[in-house]
C-alpha atoms as a PDB file:
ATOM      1  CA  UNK A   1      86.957 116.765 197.514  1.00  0.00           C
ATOM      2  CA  UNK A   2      83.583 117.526 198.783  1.00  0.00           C
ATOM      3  CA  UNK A   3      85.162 116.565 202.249  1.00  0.00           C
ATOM      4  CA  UNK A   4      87.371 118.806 202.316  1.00  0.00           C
ATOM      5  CA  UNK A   5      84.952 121.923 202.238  1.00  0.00           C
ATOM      6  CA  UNK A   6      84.862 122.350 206.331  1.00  0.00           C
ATOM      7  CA  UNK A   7      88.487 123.692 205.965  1.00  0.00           C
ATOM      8  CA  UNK A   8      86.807 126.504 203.767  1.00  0.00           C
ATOM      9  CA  UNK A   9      84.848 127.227 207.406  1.00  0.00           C
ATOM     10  CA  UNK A  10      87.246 126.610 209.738  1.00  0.00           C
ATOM     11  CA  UNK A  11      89.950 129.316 207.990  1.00  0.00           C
ATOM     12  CA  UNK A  12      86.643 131.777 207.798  1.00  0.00           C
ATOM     13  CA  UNK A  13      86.124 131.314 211.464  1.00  0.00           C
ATOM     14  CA  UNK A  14      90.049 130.899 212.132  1.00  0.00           C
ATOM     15  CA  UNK A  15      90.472 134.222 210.371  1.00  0.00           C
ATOM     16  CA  UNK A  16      87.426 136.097 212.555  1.00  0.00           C
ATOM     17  CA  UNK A  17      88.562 134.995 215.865  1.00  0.00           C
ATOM     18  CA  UNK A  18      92.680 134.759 215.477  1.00  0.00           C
ATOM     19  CA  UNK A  19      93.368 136.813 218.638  1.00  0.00           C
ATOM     20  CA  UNK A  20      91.951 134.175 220.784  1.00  0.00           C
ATOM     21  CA  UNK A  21      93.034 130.898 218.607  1.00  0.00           C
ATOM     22  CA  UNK A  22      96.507 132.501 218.533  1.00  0.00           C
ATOM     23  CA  UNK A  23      96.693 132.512 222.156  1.00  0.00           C
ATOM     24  CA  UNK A  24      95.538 128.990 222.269  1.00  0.00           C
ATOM     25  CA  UNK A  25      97.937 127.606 219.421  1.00  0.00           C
ATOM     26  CA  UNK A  26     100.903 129.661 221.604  1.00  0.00           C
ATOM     27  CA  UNK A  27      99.738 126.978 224.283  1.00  0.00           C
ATOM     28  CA  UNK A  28     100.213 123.843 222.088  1.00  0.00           C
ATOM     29  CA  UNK A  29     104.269 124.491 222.048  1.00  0.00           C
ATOM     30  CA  UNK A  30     104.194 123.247 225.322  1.00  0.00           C
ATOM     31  CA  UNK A  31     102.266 119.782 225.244  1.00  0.00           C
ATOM     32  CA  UNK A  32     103.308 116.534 226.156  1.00  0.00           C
ATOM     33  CA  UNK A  33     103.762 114.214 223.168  1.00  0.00           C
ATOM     34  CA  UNK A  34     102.867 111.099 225.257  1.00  0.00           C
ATOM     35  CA  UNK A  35      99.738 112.198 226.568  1.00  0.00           C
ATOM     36  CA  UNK A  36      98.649 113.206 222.700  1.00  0.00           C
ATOM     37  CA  UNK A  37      99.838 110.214 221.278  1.00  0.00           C
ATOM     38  CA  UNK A  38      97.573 108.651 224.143  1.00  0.00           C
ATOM     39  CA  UNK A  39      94.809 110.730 222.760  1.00  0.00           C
ATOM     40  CA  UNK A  40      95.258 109.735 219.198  1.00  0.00           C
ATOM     41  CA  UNK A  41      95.153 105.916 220.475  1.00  0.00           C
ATOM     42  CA  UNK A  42      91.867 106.660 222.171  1.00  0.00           C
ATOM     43  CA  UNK A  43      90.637 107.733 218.691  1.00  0.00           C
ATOM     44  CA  UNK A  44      91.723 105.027 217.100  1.00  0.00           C
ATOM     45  CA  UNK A  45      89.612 102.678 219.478  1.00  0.00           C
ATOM     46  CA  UNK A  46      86.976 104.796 218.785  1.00  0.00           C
ATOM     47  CA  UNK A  47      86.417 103.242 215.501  1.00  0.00           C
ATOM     48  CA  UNK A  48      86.924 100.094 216.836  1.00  0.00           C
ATOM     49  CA  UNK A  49      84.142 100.888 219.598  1.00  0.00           C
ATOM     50  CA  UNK A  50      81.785 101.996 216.635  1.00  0.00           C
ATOM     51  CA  UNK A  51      82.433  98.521 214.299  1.00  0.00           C
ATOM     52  CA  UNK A  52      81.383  96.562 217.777  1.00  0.00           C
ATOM     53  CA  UNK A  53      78.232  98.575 218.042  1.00  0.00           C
ATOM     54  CA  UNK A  54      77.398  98.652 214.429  1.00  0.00           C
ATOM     55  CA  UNK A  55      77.902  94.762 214.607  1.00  0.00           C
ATOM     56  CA  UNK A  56      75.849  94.312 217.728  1.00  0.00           C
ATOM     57  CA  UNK A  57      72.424  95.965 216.230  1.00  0.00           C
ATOM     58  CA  UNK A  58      72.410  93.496 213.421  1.00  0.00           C
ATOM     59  CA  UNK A  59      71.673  89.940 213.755  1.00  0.00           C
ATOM     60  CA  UNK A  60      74.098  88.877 210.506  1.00  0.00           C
ATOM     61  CA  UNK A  61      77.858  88.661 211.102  1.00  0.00           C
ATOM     62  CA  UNK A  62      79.227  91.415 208.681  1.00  0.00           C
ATOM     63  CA  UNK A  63      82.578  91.148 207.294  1.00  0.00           C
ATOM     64  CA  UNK A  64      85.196  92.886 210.384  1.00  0.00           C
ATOM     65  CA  UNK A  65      87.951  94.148 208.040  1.00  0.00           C
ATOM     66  CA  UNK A  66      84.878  95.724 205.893  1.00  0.00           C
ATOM     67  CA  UNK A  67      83.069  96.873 208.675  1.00  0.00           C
ATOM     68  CA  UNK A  68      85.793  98.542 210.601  1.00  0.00           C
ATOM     69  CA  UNK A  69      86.996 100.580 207.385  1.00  0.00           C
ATOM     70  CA  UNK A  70      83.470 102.053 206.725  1.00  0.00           C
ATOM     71  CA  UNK A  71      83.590 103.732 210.639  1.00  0.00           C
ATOM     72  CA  UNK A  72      86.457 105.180 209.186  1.00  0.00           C
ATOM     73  CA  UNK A  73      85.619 105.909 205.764  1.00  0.00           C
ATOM     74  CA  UNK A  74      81.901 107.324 207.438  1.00  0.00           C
ATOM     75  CA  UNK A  75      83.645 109.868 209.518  1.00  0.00           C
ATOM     76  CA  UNK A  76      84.663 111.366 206.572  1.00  0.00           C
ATOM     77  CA  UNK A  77      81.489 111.240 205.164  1.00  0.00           C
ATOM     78  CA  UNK A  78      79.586 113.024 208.851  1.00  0.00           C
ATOM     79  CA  UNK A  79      81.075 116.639 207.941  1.00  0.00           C
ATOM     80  CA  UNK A  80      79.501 116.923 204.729  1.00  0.00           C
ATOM     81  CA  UNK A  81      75.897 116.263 206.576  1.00  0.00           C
ATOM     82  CA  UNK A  82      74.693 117.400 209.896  1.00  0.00           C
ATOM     83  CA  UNK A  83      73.907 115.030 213.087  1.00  0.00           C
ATOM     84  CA  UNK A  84      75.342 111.840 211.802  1.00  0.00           C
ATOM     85  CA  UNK A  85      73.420 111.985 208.654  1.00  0.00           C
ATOM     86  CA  UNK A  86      76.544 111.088 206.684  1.00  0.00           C
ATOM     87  CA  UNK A  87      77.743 107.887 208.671  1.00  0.00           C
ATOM     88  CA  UNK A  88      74.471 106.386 208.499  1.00  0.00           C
ATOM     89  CA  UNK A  89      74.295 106.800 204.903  1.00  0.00           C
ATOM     90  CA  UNK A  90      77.537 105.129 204.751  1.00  0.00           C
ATOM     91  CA  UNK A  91      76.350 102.433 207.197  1.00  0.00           C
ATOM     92  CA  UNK A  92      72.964 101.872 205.232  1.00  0.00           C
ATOM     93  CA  UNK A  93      74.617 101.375 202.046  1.00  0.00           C
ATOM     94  CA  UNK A  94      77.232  98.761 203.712  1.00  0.00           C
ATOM     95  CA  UNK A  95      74.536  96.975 204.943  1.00  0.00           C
ATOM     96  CA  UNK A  96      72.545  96.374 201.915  1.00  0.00           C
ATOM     97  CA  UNK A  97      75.601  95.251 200.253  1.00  0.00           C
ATOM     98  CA  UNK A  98      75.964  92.912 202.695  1.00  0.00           C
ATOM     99  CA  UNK A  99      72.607  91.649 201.930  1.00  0.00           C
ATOM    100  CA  UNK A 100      70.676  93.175 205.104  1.00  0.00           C
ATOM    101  CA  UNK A 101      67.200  94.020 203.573  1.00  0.00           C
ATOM    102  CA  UNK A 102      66.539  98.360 203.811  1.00  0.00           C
ATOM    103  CA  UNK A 103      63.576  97.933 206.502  1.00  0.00           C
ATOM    104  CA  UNK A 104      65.704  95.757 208.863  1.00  0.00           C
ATOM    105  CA  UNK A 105      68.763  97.719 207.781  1.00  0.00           C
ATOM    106  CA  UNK A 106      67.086 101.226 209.079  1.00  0.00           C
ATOM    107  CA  UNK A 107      66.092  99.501 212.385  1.00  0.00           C
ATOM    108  CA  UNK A 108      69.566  98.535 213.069  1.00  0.00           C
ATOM    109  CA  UNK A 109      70.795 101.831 212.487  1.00  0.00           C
ATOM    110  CA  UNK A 110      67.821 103.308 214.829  1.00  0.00           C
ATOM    111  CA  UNK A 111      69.048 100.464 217.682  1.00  0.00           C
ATOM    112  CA  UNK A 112      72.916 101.790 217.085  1.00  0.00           C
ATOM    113  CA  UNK A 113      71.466 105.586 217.298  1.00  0.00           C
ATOM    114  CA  UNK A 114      69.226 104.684 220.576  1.00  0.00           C
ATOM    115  CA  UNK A 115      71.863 102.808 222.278  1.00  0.00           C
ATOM    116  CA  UNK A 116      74.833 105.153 221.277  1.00  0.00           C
ATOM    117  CA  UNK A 117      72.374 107.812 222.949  1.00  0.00           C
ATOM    118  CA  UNK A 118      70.955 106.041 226.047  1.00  0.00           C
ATOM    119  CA  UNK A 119      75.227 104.703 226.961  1.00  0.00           C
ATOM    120  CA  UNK A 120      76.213 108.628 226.486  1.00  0.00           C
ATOM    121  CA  UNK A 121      73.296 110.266 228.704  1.00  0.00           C
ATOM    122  CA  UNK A 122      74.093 107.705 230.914  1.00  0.00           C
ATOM    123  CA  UNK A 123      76.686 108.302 231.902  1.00  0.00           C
ATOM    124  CA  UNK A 124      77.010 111.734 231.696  1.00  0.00           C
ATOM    125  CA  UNK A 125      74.490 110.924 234.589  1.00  0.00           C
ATOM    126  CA  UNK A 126      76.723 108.312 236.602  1.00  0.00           C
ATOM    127  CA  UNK A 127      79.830 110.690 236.085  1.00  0.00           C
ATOM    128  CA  UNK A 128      77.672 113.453 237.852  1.00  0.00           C
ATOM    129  CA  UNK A 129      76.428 111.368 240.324  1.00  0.00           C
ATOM    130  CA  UNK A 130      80.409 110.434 241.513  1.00  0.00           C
ATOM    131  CA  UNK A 131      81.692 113.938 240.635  1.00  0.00           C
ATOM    132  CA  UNK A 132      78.553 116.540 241.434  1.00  0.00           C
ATOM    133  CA  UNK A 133      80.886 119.670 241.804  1.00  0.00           C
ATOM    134  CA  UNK A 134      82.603 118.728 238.676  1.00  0.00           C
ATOM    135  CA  UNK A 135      81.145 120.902 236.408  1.00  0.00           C
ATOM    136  CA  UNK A 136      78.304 124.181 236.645  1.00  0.00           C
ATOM    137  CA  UNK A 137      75.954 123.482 234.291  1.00  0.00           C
ATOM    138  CA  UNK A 138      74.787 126.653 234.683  1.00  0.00           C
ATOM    139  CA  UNK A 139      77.615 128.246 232.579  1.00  0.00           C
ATOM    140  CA  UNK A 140      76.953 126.069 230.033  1.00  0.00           C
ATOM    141  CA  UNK A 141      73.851 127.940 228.704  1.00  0.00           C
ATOM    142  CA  UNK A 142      73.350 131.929 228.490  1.00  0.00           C
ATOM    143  CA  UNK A 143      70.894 133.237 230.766  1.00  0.00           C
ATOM    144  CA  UNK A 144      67.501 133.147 229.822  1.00  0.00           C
ATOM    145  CA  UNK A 145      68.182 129.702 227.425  1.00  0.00           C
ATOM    146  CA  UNK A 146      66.589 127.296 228.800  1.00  0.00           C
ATOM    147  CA  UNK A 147      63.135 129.396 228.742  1.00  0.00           C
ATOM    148  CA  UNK A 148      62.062 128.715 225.506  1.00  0.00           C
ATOM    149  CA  UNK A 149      63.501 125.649 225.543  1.00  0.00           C
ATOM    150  CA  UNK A 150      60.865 123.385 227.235  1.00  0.00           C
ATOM    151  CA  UNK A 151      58.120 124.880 224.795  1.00  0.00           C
ATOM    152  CA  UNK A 152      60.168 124.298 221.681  1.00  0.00           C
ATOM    153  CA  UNK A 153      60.139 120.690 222.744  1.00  0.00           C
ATOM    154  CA  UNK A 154      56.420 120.409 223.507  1.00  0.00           C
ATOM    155  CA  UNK A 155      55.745 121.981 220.226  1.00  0.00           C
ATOM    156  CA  UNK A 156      57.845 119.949 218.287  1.00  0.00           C
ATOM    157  CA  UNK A 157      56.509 116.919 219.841  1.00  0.00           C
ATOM    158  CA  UNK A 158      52.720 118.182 219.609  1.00  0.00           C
ATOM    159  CA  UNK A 159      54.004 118.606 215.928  1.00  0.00           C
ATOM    160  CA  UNK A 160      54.978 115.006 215.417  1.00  0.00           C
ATOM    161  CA  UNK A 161      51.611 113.827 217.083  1.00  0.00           C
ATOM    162  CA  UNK A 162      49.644 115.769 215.360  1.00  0.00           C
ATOM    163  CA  UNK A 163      51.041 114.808 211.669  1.00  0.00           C
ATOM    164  CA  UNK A 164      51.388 111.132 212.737  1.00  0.00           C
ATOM    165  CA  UNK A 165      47.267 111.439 213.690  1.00  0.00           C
ATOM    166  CA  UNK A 166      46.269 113.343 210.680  1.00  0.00           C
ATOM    167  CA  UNK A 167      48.631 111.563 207.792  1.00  0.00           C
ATOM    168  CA  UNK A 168      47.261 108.214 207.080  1.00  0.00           C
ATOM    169  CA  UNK A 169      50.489 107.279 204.951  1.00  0.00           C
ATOM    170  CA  UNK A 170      53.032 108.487 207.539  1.00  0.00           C
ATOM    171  CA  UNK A 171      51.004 106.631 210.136  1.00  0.00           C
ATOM    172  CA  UNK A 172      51.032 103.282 208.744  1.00  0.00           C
ATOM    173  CA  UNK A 173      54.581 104.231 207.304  1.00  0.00           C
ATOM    174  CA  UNK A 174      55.865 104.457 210.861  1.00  0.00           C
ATOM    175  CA  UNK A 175      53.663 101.630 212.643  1.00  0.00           C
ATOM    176  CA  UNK A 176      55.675  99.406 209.752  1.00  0.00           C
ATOM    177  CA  UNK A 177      58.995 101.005 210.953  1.00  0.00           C
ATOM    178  CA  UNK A 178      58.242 100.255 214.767  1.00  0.00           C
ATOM    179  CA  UNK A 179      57.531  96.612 214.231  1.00  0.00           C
ATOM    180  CA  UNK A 180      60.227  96.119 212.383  1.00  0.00           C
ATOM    181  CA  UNK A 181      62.128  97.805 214.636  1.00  0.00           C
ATOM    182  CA  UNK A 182      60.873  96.106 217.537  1.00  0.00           C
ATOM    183  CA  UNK A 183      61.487  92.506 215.879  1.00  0.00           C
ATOM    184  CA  UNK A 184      65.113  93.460 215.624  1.00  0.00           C
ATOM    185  CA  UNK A 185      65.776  94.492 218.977  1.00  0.00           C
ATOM    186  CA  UNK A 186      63.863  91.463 219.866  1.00  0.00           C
ATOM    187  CA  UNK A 187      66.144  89.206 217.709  1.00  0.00           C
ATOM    188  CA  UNK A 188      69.787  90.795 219.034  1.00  0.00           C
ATOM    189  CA  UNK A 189      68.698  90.412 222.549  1.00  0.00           C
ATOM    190  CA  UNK A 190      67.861  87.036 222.273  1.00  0.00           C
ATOM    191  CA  UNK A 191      71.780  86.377 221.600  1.00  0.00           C
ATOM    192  CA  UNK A 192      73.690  87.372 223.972  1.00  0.00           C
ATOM    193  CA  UNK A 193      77.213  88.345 221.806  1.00  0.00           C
ATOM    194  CA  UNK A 194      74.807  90.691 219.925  1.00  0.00           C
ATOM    195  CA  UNK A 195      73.713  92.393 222.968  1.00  0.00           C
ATOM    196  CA  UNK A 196      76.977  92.700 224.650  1.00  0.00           C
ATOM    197  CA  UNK A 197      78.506  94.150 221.754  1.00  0.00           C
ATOM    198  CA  UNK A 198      75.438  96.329 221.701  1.00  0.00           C
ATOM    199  CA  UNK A 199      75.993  97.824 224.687  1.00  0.00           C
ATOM    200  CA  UNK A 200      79.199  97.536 225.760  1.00  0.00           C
ATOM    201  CA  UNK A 201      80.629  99.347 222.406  1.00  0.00           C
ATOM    202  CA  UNK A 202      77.667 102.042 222.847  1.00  0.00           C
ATOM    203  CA  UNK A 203      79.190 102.813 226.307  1.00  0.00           C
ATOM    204  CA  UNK A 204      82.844 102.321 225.308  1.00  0.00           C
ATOM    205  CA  UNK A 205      82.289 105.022 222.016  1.00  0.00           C
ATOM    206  CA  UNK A 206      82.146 107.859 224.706  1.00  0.00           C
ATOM    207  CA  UNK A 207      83.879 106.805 227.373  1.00  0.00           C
ATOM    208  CA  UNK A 208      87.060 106.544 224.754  1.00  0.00           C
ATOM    209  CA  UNK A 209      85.838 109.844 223.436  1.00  0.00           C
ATOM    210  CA  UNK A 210      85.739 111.312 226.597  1.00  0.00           C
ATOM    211  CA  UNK A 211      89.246 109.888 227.676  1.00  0.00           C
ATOM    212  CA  UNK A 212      91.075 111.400 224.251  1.00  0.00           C
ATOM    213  CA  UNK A 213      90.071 114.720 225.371  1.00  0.00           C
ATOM    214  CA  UNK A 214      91.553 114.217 229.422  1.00  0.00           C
ATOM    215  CA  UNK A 215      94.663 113.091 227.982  1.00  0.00           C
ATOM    216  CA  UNK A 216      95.319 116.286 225.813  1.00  0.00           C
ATOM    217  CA  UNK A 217      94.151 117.835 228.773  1.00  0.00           C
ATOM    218  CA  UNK A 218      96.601 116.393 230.735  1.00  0.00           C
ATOM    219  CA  UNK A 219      99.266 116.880 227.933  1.00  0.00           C
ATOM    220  CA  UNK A 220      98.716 121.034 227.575  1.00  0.00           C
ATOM    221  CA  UNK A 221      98.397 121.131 231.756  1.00  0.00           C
ATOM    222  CA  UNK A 222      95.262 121.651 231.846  1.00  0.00           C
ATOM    223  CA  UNK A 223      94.309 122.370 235.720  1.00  0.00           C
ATOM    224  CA  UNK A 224      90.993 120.178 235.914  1.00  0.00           C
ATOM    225  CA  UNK A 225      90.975 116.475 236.953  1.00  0.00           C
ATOM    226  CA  UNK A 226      90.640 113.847 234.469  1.00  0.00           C
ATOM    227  CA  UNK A 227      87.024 112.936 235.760  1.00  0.00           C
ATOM    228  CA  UNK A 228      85.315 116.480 235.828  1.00  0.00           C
ATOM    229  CA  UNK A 229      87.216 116.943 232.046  1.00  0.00           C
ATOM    230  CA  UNK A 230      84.896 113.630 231.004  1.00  0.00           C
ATOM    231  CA  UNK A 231      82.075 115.298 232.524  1.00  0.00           C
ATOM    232  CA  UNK A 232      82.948 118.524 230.648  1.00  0.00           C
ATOM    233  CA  UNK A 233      83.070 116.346 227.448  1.00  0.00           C
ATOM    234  CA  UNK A 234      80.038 114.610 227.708  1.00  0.00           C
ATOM    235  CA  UNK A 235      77.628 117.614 228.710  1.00  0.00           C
ATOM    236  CA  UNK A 236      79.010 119.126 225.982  1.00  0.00           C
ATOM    237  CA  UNK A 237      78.502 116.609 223.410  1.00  0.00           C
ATOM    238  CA  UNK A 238      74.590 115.850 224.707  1.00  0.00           C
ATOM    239  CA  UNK A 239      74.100 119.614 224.719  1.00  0.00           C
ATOM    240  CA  UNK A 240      75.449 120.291 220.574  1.00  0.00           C
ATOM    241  CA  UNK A 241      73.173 117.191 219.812  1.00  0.00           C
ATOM    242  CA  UNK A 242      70.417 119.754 218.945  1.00  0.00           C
ATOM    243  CA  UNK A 243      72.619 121.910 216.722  1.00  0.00           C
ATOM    244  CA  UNK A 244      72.380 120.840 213.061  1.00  0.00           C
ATOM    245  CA  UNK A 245      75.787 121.566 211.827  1.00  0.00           C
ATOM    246  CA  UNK A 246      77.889 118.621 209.593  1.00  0.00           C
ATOM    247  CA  UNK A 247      80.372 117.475 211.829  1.00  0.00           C
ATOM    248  CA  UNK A 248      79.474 119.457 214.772  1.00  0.00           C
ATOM    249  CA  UNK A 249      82.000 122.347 213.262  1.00  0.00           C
ATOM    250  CA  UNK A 250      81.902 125.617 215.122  1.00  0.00           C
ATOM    251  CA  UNK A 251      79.494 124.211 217.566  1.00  0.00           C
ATOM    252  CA  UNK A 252      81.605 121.527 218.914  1.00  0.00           C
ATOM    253  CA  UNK A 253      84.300 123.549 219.710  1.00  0.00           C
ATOM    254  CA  UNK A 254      82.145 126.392 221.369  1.00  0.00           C
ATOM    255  CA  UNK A 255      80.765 123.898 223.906  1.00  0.00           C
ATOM    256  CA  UNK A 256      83.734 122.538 224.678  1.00  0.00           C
ATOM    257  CA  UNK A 257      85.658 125.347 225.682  1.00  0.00           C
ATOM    258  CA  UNK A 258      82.427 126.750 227.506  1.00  0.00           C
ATOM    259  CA  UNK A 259      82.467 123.281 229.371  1.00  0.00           C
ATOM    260  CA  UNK A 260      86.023 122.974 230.359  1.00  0.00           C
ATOM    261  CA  UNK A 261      85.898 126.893 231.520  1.00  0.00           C
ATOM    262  CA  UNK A 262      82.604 126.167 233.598  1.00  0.00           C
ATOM    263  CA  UNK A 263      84.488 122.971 234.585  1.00  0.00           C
ATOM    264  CA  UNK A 264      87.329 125.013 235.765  1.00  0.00           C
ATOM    265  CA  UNK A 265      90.270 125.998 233.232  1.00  0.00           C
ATOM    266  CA  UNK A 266      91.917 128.504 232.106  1.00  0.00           C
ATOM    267  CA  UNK A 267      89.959 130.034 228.462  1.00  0.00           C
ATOM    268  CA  UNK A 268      93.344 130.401 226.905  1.00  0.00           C
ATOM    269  CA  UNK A 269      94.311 126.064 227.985  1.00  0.00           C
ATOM    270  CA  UNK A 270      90.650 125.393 227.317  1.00  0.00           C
ATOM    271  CA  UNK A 271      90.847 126.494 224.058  1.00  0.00           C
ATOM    272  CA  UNK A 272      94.518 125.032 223.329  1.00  0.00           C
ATOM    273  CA  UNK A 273      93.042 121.671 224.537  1.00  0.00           C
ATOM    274  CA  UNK A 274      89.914 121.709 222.479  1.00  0.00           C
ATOM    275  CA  UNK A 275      91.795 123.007 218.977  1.00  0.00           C
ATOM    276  CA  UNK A 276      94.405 119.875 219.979  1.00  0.00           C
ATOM    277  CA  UNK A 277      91.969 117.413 220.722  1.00  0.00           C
ATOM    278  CA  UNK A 278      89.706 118.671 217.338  1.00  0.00           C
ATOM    279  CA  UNK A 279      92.643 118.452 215.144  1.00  0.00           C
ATOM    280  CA  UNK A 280      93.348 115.011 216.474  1.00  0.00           C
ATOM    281  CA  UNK A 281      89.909 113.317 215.906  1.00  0.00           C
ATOM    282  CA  UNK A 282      88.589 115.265 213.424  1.00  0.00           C
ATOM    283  CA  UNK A 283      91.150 117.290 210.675  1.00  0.00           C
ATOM    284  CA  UNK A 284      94.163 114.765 210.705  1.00  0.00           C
ATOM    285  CA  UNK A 285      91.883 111.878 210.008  1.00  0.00           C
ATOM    286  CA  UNK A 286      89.774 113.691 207.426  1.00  0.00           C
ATOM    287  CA  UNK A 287      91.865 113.187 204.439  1.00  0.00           C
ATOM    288  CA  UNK A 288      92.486 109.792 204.648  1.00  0.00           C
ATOM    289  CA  UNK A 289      88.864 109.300 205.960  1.00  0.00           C
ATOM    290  CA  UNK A 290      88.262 110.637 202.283  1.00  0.00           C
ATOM    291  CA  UNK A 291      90.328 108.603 200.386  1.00  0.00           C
ATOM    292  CA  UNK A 292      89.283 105.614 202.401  1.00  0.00           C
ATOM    293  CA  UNK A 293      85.375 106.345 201.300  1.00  0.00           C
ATOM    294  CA  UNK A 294      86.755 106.842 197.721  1.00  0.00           C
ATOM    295  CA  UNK A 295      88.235 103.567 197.671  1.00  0.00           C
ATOM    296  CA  UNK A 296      85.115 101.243 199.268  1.00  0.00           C
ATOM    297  CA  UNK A 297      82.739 103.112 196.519  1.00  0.00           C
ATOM    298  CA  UNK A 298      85.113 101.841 194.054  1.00  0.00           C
ATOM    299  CA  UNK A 299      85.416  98.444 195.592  1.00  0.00           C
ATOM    300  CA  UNK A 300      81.786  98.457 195.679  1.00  0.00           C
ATOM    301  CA  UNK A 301      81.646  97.851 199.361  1.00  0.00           C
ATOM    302  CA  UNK A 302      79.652 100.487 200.221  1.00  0.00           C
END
């Protein structure tokens, strides 16, 4: 039930801004099944992707049926906590029922995290590099935002430096963390299955992400290529990173449209495309995301 509590949200936002989604769910009338069905197949694979990835930062071999119902299940579990908090719960406590020991099972989900983020900047920067006019990154950010920005950083990580140097306890407490961490991605590398699903899921997760959203592009007509509609997705997704909301609700959405419009669509099929591809990946599946998560607490597999 507790799932369910971002559709409280989205109707409060819905209802504040109805002129504009109107005009965006007038747009939806007109889409091309194929290219959303398409989109909800990319989805799909999504999870897939994740269950690869997951697998690939662990040395054990984890049950596949298991493993590929808690991605599911753990989507339903990210919009109750912000940045991924709620799918790595989810993954933790699959992995210590599979028997994977807390301190090896954290550094497999910091290897997933790292990798997931290194495949996704990556190419973001590749995409650019083969499309450069695809997208003004400018636009993405009101004026005057990236001022503060580079000092909030520093002081954050002066912050960090400062506590690790003056607390003994969280010192040693993340030394401990590092080697551990280190042995593991020492361990997976030295097999090369591990690795490949390592990275090659890390760079598929996106990439699939990224091609759900350019087919219900292409389904509502959206007049920006394929390619510069990744790129669109991609800056987007590195740039909400920072906002703490669960699920990315509200700020998702906002970057996306800002990114296809800077990318060169209409608002009005920018917005029809992002509520369509939103609905897709993240409201249909939500419910029986929940009931999923339900069921492997009362299995006792998570």
């Amino acid at each position: 039930m507790l799932c369910l509590l971002p559709l409280v949200l989205v109707g409060i936002v819905a209802v504040r801004h109805w002129s504009v989604l109107a005009e965006g769910f007038g747009h939806l009338r007109t889409a091309q099944w194929p290219w959303l069905l398409a989109a909800a197949g990319a989805t799909c694979l999504t999870w897939v992707a994740a269950a690869v990835t997951r697998q690939g930062a662990v040395v054990e071999r984890l049950p596949r049926l298991r493993l590929l119902a808690t991605q599911f299940a753990a989507g339903a579990a990210n919009h109750l906590l912000p940045t991924g908090l709620g799918a790595s719960a989810v993954n933790l406590r699959f992995m210590a029922v599979c028997g994977v020991p807390l301190a090896r099972s954290s550094a497999a989900l910091a290897l997933y995290l790292l990798a997931e983020g290194i495949a996704r900047v990556g190419l973001l920067a590749a995409l650019l590099l083969a499309f450069p006019g695809a997208l003004r990154l400018g636009a993405l950010l009101p004026e005057g935002a990236l001022g503060p920005l580079p000092a909030v950083l520093a002081g954050a990580a002066l912050l960090a430096a400062a506590a690790l140097l003056l607390v003994r306890r969280l010192r040693s407490a993340v030394c401990s963390f590092l080697r551990t961490a280190l042995g593991e991605a020492r361990s997976v590398h030295t097999r090369p299955a591990r690795a490949l699903a390592l990275w090659g899921g890390s760079l598929a997760f996106p990439a699939l992400q990224a091609a759900g959203l350019a087919a219900v592009g292409q389904a509502l007509g959206l007049p920006v290529p394929p390619a510069h509609m990744a790129v669109a997705y991609l800056a987007a997704t590195v740039a909400v990173a920072l906002v703490p909301t669960p699920g990315g609700i509200g700020s998702v959405e906002a970057a996306l449209i800002v990114a296809l419009v800077a990318a060169g669509g209409p608002a009005a099929v920018a917005t029809a495309v992002v509520l369509a591809y939103r609905i897709i990946t993240v409201w249909l599946p939500l419910l029986p995301g929940a009931l999923t998560l339900g069921a492997l607490v009362r299995l006792k597999v998570i």
